[in-house]
Protein backbone atom coordinates (compact mmCIF):
# COMPACT_ATOMS: atom_id res chain seq x y z
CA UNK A 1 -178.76 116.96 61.16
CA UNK A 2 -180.37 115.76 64.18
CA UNK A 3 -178.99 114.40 67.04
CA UNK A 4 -177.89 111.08 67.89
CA UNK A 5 -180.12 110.56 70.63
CA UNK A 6 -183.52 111.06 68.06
CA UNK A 7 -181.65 108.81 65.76
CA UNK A 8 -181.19 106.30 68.37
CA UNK A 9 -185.30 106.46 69.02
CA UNK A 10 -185.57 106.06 65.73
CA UNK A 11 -184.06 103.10 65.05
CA UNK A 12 -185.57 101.72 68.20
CA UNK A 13 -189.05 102.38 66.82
CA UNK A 14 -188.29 100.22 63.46
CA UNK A 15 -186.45 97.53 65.01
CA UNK A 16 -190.43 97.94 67.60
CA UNK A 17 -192.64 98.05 64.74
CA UNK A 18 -190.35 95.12 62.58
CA UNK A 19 -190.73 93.17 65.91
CA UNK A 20 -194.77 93.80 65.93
CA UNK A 21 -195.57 93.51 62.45
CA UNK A 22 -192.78 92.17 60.43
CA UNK A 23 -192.93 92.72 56.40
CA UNK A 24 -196.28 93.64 54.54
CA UNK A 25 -196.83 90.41 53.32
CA UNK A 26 -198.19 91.82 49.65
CA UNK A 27 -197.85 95.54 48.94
CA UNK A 28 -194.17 95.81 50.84
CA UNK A 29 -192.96 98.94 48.26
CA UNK A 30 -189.92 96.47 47.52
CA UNK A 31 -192.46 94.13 45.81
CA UNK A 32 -193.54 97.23 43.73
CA UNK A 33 -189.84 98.48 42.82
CA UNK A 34 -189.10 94.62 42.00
CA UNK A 35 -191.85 94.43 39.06
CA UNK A 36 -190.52 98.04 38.29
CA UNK A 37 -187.34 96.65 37.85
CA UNK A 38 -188.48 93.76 35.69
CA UNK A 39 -190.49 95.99 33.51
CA UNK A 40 -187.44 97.98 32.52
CA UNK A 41 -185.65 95.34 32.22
CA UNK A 42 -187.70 93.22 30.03
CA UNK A 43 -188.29 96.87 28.10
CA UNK A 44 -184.26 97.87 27.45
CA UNK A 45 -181.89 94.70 28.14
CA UNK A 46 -179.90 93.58 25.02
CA UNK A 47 -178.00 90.36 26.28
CA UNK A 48 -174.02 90.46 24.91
CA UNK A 49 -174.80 93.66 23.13
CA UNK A 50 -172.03 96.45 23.53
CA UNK A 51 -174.54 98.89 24.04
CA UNK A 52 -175.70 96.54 27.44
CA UNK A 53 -173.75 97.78 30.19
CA UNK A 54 -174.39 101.60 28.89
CA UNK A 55 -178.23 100.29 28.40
CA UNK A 56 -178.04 98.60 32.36
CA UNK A 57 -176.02 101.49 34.17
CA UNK A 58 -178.60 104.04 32.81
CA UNK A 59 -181.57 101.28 33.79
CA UNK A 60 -179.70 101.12 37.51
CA UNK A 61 -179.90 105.33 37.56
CA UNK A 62 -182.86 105.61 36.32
CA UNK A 63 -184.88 103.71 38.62
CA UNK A 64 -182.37 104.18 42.03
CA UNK A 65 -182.27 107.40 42.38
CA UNK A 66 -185.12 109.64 41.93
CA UNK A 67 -186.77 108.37 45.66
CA UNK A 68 -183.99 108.94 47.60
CA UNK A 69 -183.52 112.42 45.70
CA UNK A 70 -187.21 113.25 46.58
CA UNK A 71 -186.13 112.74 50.11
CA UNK A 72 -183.34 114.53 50.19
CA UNK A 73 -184.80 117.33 48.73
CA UNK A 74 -187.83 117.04 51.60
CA UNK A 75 -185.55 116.01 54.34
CA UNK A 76 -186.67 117.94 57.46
CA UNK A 77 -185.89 118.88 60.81
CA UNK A 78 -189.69 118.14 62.54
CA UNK A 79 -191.33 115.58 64.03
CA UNK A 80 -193.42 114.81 61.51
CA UNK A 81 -190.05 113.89 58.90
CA UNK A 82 -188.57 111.86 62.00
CA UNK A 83 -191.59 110.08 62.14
CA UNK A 84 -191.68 109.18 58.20
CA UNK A 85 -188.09 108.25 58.54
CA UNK A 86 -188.65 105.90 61.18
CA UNK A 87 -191.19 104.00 59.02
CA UNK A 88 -188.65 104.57 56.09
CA UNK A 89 -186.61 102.44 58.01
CA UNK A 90 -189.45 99.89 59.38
CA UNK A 91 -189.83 98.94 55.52
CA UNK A 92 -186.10 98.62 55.16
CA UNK A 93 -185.55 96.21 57.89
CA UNK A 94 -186.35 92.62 57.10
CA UNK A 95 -185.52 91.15 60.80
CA UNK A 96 -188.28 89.22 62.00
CA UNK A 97 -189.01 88.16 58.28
CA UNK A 98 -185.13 86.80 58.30
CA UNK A 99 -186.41 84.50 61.39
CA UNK A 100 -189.54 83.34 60.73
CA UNK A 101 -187.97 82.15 56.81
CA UNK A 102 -185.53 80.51 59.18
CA UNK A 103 -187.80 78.81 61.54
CA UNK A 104 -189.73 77.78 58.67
CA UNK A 105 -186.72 75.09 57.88
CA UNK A 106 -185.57 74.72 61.37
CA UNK A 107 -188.61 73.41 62.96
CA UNK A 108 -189.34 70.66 60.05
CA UNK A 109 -185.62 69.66 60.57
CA UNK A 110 -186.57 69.01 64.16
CA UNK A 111 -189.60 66.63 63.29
CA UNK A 112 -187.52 65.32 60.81
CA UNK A 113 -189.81 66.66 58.16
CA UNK A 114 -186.96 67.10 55.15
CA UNK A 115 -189.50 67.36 52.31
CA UNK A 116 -190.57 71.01 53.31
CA UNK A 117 -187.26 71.91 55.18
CA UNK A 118 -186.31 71.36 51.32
CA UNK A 119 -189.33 73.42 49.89
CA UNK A 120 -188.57 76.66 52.16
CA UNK A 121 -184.29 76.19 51.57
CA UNK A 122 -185.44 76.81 48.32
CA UNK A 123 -186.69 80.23 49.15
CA UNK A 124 -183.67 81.73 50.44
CA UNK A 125 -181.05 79.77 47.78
CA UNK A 126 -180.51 79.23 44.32
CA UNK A 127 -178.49 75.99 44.91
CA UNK A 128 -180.42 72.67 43.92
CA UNK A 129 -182.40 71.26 47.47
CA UNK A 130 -184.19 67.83 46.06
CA UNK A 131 -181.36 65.79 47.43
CA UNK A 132 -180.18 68.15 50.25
CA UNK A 133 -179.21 66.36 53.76
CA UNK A 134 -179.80 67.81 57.10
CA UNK A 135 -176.52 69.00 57.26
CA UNK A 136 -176.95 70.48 53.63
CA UNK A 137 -179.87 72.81 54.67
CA UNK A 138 -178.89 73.93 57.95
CA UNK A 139 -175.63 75.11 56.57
CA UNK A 140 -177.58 76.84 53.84
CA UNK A 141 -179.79 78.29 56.47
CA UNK A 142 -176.91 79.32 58.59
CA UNK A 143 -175.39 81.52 55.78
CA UNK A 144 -178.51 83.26 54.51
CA UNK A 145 -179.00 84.19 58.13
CA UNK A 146 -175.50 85.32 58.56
CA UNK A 147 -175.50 87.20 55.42
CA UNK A 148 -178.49 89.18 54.93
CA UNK A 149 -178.75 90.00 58.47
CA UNK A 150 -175.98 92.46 57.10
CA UNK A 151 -178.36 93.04 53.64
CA UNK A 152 -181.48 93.21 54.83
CA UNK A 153 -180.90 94.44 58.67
CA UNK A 154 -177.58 95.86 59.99
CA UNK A 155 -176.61 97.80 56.66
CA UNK A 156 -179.98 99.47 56.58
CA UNK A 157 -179.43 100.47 60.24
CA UNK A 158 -175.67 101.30 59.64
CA UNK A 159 -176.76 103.97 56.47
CA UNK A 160 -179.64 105.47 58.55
CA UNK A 161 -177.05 106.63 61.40
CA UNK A 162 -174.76 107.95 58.51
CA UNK A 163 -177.36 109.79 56.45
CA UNK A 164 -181.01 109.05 57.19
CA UNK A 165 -183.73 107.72 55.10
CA UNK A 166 -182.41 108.84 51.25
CA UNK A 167 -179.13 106.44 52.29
CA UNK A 168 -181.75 103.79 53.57
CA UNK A 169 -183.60 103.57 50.59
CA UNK A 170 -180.38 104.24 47.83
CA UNK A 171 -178.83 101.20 49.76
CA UNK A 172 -182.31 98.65 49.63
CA UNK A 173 -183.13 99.57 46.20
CA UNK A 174 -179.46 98.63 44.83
CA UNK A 175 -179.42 95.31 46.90
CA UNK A 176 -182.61 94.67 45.33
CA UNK A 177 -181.50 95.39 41.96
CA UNK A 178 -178.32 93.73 42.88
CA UNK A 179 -180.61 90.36 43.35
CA UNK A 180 -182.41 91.02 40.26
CA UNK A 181 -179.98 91.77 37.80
CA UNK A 182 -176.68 90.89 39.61
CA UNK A 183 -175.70 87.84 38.10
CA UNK A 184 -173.05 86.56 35.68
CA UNK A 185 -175.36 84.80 33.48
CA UNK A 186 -175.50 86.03 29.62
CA UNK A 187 -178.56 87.56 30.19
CA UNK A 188 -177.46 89.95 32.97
CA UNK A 189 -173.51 89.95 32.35
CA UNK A 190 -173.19 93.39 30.94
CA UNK A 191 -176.66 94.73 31.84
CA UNK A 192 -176.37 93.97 35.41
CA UNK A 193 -172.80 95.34 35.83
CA UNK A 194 -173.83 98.82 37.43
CA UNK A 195 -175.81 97.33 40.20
CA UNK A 196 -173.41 94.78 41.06
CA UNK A 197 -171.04 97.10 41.21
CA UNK A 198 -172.98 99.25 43.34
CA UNK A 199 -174.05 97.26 45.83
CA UNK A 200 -170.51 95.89 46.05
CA UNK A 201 -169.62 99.20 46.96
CA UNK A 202 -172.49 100.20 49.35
CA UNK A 203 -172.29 96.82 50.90
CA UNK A 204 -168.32 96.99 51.63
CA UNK A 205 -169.02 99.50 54.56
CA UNK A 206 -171.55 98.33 56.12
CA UNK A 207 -170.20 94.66 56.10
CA UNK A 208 -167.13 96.04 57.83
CA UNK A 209 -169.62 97.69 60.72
CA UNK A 210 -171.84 94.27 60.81
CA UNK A 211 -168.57 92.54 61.08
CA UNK A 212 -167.56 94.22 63.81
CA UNK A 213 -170.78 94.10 65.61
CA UNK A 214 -170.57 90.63 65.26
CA UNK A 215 -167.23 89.89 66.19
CA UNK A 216 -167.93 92.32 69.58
CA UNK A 217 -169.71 88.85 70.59
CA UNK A 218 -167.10 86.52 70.35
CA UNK A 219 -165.66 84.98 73.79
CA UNK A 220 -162.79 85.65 74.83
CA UNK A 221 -162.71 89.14 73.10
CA UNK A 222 -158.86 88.27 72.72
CA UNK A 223 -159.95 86.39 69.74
CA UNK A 224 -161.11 89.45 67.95
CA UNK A 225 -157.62 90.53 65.74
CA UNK A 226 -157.88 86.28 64.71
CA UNK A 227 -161.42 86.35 63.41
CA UNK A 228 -161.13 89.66 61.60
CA UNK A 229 -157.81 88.52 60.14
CA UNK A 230 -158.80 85.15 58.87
CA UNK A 231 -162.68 86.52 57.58
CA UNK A 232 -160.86 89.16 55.36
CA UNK A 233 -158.45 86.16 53.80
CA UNK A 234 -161.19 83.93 53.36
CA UNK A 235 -163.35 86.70 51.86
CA UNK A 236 -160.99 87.30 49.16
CA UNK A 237 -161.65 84.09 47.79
CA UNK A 238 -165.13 83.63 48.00
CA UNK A 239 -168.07 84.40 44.96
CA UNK A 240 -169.38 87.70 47.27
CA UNK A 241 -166.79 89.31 49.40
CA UNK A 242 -169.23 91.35 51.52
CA UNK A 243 -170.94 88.10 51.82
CA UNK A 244 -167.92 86.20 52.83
CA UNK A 245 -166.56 88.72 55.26
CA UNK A 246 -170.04 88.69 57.35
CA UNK A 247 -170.65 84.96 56.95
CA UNK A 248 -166.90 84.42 57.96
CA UNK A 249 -167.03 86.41 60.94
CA UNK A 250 -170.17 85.29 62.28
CA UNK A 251 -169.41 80.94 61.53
CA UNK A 252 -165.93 81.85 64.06
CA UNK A 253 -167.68 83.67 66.80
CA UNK A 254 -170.27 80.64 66.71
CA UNK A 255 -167.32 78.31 66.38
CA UNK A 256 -167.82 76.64 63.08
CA UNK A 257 -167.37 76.38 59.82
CA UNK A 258 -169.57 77.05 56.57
CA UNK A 259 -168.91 77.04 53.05
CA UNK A 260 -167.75 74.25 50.89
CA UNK A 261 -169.40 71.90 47.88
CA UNK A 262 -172.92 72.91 46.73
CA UNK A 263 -175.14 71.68 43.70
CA UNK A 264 -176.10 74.25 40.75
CA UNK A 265 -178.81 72.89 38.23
CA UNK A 266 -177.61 69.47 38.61
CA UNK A 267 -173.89 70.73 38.81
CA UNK A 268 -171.46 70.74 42.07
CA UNK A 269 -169.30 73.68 42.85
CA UNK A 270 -166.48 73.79 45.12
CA UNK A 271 -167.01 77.01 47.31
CA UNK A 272 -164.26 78.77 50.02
CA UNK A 273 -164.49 77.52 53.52
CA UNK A 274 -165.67 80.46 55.78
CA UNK A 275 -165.06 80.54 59.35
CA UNK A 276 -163.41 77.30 61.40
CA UNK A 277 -163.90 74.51 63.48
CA UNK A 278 -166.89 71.95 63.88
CA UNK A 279 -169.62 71.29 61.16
CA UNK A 280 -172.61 73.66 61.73
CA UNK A 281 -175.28 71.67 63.87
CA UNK A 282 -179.45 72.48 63.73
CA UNK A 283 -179.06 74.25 67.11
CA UNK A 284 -176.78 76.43 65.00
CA UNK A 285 -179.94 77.91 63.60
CA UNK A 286 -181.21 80.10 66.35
CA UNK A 287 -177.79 80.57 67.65
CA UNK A 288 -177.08 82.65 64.26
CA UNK A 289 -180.75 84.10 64.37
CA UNK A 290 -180.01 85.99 67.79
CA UNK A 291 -176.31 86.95 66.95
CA UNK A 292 -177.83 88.73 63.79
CA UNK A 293 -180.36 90.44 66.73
CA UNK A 294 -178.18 90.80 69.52
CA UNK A 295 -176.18 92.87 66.55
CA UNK A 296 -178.58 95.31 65.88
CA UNK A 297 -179.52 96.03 69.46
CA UNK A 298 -175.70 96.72 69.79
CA UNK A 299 -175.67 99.04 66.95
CA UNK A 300 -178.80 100.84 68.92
CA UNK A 301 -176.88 101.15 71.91
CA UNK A 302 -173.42 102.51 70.52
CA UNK A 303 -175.73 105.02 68.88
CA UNK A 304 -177.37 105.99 72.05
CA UNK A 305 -174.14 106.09 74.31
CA UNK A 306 -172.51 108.04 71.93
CA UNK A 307 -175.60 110.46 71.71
CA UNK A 308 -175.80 110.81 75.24
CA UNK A 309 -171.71 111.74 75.36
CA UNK A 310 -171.81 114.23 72.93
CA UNK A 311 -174.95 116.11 75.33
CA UNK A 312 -173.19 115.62 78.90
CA UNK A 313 -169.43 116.42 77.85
């Protein structure tokens, strides 16, 4: 185990080279483990079948584990393996990506543009966008920032101080999977049970941490023991708890409110409230963007004080 301070680098280096580069735009190995995924899928998935969830949890194992195994197994203490792991964690991180999808609706909100603010909303949500307001989409944006900067930033950052890049990768590939075959549709209701229920589990911890490095920036910090409080009681009733808890905690420290009535193929659902106050506003965008990054450079620094603690005392 190395120490904190080289993890600390580390993680500065991804968050460096996310910041320079961003995502590989077409051979990201996610893209690859995704048409794995469907391949195996396609190959061993009996909808309502008994045998489904045995079929699905063996799927889920099959094609989880063996690259954070390999890891493990080469996990090193040399430069060179500090180096890998820090680009382990590069392609982990989705941070600038997470912006620039939401500038991509932001900045056609500004210029009033709705037609492709409603053609990119529809990358980052399933709900119907054809009649979506202003209001509609920048709430939408407003959660997928709030939420997968826990998925696709903070939790990769969170497993990489607790156990390096085999905990990196085990945690991406399940949330992946988790998007794939995570739904409660009759094609994926039994088969998709193990990596729901993984990534449930994965995803409780490090929701907690992004939680409270998001709460950390609420003013006055007496607020703190109120926002957790209330985010953990609203969480319990909304689709994705993890979800909930991060989305929750981040709408109160921005002071508003997010949740509510959405349209499903043609259908509206009545969703939990998260958070409290106001209606969330288009400058809401950006605000949510940098508490997501002002997060992670938090995380970064904890790591670093703490690793410089543990070589003075």
């Amino acid at each position: 185990m190395h120490s904190l301070l080289i993890i600390a680098l580390q993680m500065v280096g991804a968050l460096l080279l996310d910041k320079l580069f961003g995502e590989f735009p077409r051979y990201h190995p996610l893209v690859g483990f995704g048409k794995i995924a469907h391949l195996v899928e396609a190959k061993s998935n009996l909808p309502q079948h008994a045998k489904s969830r045995v079929l699905g949890t063996l799927a889920c194992l099959m094609i989880v584990l063996p690259l954070p195994i390999l890891f493990f197994v080469l996990k090193s203490d040399t430069a060179t393996f500090w180096l890998l792991e820090t680009f382990v964690l590069y392609l982990a991180i989705g941070q600038r990506s997470l912006a620039q999808h939401a500038q991509q609706i932001f900045q056609p909100l500004q210029q009033n543009d709705f037609a492709t603010a409603r053609h990119f909303t529809g990358y980052i949500v399933s709900r119907d966008t054809q009649d979506m307001s202003e209001q509609d989409m920048t709430r939408a944006t407003v959660e997928s920032v709030l939420e997968n900067g826990h998925d696709a930033v903070l939790a990769s950052l969170f497993y990489f101080l607790l156990g390096g890049a085999p905990l990196v990768i085990l945690h991406r590939l399940v949330n992946t999977l988790d998007a794939m075959w995570g739904y409660k549709t009759p094609q994926f209701l039994y088969f998709g049970w193990c990596a729901a229920k993984l990534d449930d589990l994965l995803g409780f911890f490090s929701a907690c941490a992004s939680c409270l490095l998001y709460v950390m920036q609420a003013r006055p910090l007496s607020k703190i023991k109120q926002i957790l409080i209330c985010a953990w009681q609203q969480s319990q009733k909304y689709k994705s708890k993890n979800g909930g808890l991060c989305m929750s905690v981040g709408a109160q420290v921005l002071g508003f409110s997010l949740g509510g009535s959405a349209s499903y193929h043609g259908r509206i659902v009545e969703g939990t409230v998260l958070g409290s106050g106001r209606q969330v506003t288009l400058a809401d965008i950006p605000a949510s963007i940098q508490l997501v990054k002002q997060a992670s450079y938090l995380w970064v620094i904890v790591v670093l004080v703490i690793g410089i603690l543990c070589q003075v005392l």
